[in-house]
N, C-alpha and C. Protein backbone atom coordinates (compact mmCIF):
# COMPACT_ATOMS: atom_id res chain seq x y z
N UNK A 1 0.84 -1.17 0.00
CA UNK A 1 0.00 0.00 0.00
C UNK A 1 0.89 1.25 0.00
N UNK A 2 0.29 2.31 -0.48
CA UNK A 2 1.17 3.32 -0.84
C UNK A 2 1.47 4.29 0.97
N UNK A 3 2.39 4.72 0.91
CA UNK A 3 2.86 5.30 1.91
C UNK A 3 1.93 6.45 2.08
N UNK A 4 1.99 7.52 1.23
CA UNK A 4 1.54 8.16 1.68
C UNK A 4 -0.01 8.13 1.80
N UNK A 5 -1.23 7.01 1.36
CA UNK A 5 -1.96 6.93 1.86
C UNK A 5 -2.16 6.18 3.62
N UNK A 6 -0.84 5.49 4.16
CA UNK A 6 -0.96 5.05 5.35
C UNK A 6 -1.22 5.73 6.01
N UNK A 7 -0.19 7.21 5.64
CA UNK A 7 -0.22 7.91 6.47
C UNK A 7 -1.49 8.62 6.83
N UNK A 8 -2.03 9.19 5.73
CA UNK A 8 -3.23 9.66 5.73
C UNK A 8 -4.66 8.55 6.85
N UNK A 9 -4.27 7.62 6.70
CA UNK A 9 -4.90 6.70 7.38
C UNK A 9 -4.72 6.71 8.48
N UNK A 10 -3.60 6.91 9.06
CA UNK A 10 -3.17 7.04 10.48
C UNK A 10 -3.27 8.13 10.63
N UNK A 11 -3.39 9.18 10.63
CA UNK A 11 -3.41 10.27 11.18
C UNK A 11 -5.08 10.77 11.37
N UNK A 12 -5.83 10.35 10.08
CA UNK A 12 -7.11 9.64 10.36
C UNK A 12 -7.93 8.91 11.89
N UNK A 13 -6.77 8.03 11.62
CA UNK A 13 -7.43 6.58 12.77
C UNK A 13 -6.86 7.34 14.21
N UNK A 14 -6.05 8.68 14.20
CA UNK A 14 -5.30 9.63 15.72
C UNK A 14 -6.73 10.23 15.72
N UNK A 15 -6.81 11.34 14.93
CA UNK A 15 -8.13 12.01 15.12
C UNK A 15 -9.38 11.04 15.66
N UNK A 16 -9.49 9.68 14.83
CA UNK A 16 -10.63 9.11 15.53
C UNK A 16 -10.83 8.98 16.71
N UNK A 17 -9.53 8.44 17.01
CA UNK A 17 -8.89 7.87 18.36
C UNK A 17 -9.31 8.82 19.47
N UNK A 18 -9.05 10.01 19.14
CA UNK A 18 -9.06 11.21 20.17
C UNK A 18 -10.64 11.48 20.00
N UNK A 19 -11.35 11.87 19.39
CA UNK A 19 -12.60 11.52 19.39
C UNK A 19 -13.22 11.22 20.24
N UNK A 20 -12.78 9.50 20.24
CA UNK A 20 -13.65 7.90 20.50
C UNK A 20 -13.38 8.56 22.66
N UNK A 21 -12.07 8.69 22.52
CA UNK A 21 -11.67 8.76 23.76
C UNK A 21 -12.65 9.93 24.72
N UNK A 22 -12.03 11.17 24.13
CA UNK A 22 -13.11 12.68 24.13
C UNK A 22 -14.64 12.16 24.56
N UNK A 23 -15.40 11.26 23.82
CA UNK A 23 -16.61 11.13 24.02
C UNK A 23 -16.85 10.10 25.03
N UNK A 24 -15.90 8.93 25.24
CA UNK A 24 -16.00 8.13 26.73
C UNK A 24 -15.75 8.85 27.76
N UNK A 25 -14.89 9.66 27.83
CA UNK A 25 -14.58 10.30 29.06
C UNK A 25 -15.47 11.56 29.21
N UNK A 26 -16.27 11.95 28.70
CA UNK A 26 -17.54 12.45 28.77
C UNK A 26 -18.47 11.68 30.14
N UNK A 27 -18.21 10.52 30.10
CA UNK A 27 -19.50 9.96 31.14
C UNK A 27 -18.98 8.57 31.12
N UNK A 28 -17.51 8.35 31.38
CA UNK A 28 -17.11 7.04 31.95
C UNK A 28 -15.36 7.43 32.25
N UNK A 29 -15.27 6.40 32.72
CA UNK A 29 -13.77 6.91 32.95
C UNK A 29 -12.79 5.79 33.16
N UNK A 30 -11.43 5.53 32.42
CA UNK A 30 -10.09 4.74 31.97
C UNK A 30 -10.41 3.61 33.26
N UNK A 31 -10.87 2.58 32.79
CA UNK A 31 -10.12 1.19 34.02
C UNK A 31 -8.60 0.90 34.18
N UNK A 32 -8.22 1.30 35.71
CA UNK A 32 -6.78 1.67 35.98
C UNK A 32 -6.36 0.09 35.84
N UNK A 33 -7.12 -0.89 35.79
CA UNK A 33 -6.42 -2.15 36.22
C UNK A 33 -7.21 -3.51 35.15
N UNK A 34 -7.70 -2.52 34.16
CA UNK A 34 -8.45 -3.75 32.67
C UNK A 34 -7.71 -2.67 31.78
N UNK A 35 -6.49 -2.87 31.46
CA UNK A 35 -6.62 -1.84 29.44
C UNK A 35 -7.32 -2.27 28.95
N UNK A 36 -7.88 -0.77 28.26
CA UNK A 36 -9.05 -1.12 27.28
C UNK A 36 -10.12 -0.60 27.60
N UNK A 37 -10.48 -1.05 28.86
CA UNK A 37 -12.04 -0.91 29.52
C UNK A 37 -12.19 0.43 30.16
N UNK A 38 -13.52 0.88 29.66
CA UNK A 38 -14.06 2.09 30.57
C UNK A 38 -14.81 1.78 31.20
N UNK A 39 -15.37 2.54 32.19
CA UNK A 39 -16.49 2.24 33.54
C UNK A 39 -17.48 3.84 33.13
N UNK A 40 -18.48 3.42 33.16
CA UNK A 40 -19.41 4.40 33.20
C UNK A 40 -19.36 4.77 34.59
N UNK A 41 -19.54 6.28 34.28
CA UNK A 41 -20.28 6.49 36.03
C UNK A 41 -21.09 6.74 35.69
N UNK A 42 -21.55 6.49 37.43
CA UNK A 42 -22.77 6.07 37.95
C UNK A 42 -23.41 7.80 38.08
N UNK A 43 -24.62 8.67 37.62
CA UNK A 43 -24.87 9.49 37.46
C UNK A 43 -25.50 10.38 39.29
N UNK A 44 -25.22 11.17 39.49
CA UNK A 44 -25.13 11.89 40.64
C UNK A 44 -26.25 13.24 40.41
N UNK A 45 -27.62 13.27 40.85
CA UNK A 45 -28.18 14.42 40.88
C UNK A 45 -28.07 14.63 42.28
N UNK A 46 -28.91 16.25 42.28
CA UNK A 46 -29.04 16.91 43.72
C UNK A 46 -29.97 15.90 44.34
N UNK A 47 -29.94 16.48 45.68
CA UNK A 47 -30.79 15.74 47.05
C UNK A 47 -32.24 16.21 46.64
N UNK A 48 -32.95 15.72 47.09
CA UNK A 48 -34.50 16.03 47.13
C UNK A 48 -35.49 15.05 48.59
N UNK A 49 -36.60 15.84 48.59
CA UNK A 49 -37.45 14.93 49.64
C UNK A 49 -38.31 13.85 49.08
N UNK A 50 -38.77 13.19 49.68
CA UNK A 50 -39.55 12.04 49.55
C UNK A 50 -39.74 11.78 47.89
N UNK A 51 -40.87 11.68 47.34
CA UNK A 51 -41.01 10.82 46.02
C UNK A 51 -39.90 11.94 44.76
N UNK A 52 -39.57 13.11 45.49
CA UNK A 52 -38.79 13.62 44.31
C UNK A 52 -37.41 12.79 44.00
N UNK A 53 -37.34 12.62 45.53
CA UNK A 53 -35.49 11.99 45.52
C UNK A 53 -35.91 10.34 44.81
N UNK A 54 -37.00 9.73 45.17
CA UNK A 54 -37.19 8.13 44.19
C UNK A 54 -37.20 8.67 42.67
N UNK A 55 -37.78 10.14 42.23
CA UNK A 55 -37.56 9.67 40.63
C UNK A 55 -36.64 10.17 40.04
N UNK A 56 -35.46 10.71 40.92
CA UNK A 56 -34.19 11.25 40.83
C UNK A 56 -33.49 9.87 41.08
N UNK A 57 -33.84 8.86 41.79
CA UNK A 57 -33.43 7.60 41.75
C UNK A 57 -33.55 7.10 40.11
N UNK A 58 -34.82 7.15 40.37
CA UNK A 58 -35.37 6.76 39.07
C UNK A 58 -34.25 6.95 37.56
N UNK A 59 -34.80 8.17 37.40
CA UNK A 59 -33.81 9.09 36.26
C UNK A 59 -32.22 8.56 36.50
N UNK A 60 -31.82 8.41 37.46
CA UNK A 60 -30.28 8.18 37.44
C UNK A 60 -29.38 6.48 37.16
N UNK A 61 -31.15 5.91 37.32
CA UNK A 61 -30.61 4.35 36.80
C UNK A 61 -31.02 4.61 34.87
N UNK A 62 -31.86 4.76 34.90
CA UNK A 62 -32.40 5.44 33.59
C UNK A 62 -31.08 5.75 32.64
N UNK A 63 -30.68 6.59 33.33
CA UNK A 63 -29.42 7.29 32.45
C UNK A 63 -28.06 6.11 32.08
N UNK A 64 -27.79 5.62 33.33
CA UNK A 64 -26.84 4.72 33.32
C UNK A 64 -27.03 3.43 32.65
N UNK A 65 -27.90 3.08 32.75
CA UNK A 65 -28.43 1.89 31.92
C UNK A 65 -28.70 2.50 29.75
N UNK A 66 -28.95 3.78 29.49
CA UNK A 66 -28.85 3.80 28.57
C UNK A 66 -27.55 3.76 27.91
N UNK A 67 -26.42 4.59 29.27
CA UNK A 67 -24.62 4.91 28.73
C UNK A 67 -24.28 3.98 28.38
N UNK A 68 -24.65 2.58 29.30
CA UNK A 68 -23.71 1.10 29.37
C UNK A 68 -23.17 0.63 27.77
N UNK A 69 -24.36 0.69 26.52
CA UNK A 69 -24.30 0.12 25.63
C UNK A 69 -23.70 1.21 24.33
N UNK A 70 -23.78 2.52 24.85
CA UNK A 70 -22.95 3.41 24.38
C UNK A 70 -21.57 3.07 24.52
N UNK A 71 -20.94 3.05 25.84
CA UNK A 71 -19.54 2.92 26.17
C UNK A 71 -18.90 1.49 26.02
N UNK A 72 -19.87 0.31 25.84
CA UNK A 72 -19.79 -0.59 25.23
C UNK A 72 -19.33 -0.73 23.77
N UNK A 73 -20.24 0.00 22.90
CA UNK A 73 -19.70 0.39 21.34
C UNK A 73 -18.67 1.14 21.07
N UNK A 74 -18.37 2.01 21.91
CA UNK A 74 -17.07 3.16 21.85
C UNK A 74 -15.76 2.10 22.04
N UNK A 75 -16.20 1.37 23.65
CA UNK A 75 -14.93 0.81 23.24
C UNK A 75 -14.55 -0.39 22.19
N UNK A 76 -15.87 -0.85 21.60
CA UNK A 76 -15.13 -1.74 20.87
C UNK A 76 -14.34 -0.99 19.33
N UNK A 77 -15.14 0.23 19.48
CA UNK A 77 -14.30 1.20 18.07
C UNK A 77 -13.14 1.62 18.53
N UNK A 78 -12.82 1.98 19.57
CA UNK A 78 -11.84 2.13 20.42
C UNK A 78 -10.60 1.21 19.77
N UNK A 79 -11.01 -0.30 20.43
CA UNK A 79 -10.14 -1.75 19.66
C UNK A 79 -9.96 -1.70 18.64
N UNK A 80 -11.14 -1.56 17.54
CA UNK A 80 -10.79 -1.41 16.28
C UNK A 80 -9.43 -0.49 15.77
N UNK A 81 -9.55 0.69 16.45
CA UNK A 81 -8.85 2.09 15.91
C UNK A 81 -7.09 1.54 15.97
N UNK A 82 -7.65 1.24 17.63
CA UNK A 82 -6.04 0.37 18.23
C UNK A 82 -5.26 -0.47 17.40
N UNK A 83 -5.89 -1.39 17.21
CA UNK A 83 -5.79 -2.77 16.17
C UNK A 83 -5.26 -2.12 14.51
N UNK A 84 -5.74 -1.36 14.12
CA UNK A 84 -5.66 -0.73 12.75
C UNK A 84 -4.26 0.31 13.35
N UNK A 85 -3.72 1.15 14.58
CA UNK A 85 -2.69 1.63 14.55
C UNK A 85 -1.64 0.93 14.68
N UNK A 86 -1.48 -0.19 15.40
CA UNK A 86 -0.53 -1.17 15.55
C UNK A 86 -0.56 -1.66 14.00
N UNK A 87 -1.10 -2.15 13.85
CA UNK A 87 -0.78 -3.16 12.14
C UNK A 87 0.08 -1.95 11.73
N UNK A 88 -0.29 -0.33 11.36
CA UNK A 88 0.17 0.34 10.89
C UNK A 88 1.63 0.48 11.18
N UNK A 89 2.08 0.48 12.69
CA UNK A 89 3.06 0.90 13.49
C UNK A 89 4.05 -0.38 12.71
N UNK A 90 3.33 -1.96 12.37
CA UNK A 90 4.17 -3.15 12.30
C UNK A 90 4.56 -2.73 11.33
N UNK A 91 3.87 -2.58 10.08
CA UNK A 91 3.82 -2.60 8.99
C UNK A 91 3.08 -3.73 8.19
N UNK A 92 2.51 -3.96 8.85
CA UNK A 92 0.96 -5.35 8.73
C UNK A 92 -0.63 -4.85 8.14
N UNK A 93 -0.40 -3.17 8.21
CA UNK A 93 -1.75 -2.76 7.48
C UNK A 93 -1.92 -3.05 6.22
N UNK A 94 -3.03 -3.31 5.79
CA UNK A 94 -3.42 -3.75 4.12
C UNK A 94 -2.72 -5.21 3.62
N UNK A 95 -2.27 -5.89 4.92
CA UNK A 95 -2.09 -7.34 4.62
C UNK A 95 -2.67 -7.94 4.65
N UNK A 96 -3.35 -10.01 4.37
CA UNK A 96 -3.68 -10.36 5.06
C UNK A 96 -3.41 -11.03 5.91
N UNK A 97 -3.88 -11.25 6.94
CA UNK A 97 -3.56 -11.97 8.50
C UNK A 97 -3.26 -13.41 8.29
N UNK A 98 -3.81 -13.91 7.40
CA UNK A 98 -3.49 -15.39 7.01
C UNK A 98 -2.32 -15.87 6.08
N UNK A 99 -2.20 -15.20 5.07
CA UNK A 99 -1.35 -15.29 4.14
C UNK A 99 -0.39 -14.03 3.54
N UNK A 100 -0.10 -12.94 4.46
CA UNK A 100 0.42 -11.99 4.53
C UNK A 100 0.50 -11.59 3.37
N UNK A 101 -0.25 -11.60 2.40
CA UNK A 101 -0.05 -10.60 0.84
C UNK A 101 -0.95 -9.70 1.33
N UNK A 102 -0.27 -8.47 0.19
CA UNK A 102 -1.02 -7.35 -0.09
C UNK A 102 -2.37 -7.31 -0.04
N UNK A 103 -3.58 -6.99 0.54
CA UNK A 103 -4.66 -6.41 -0.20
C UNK A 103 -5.21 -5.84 -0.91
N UNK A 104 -5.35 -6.01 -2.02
CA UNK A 104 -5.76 -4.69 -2.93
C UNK A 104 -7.17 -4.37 -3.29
């Protein structure tokens, strides 16, 4: 594959990268002890009295339960991005994995 389209590709797959990252850490945050994995947090409103504070309960499982499958997809684009910079870094992009020729 031609060089200077790798590059273009990688510098591509940085911008994504920063992106992908930018928008997890929006409403999850780096697992110090899984690479790879983000943790959603768990969403935090103000205090309230009686049935206000249950649908502030409410709303805050609500929220978290919709992030899960968000930050789920991020990181697997995340892997992807990863996976596609390393091959690049080897020099394994636009090969194939089985029989190491070119792709064209």
């Amino acid at each position: 594959m031609d060089k200077k389209i790798i590059q273009g590709l990688k510098e591509r797959l940085e911008r994504d990268k920063e992106n992908v990252e930018k928008e997890l850490s929006s409403f999850a945050k780096k697992d110090d002890k899984l690479t790879g994995d983000w943790d959603t947090k768990y969403p935090h409103f103000g205090g309230g009295a009686g049935g206000e504070r249950l649908e502030q309960a409410a709303d805050m499982v609500e929220e978290y339960v919709t992030l899960l499958p968000i930050e789920a997809s991020l990181e697997l684009k995340l892997q992807a991005i990863n996976s596609a910079l390393e091959k690049i870094k080897n020099g394994n992009y636009g090969k194939c994995e089985k029989c190491k020729k070119a792709i064209s």
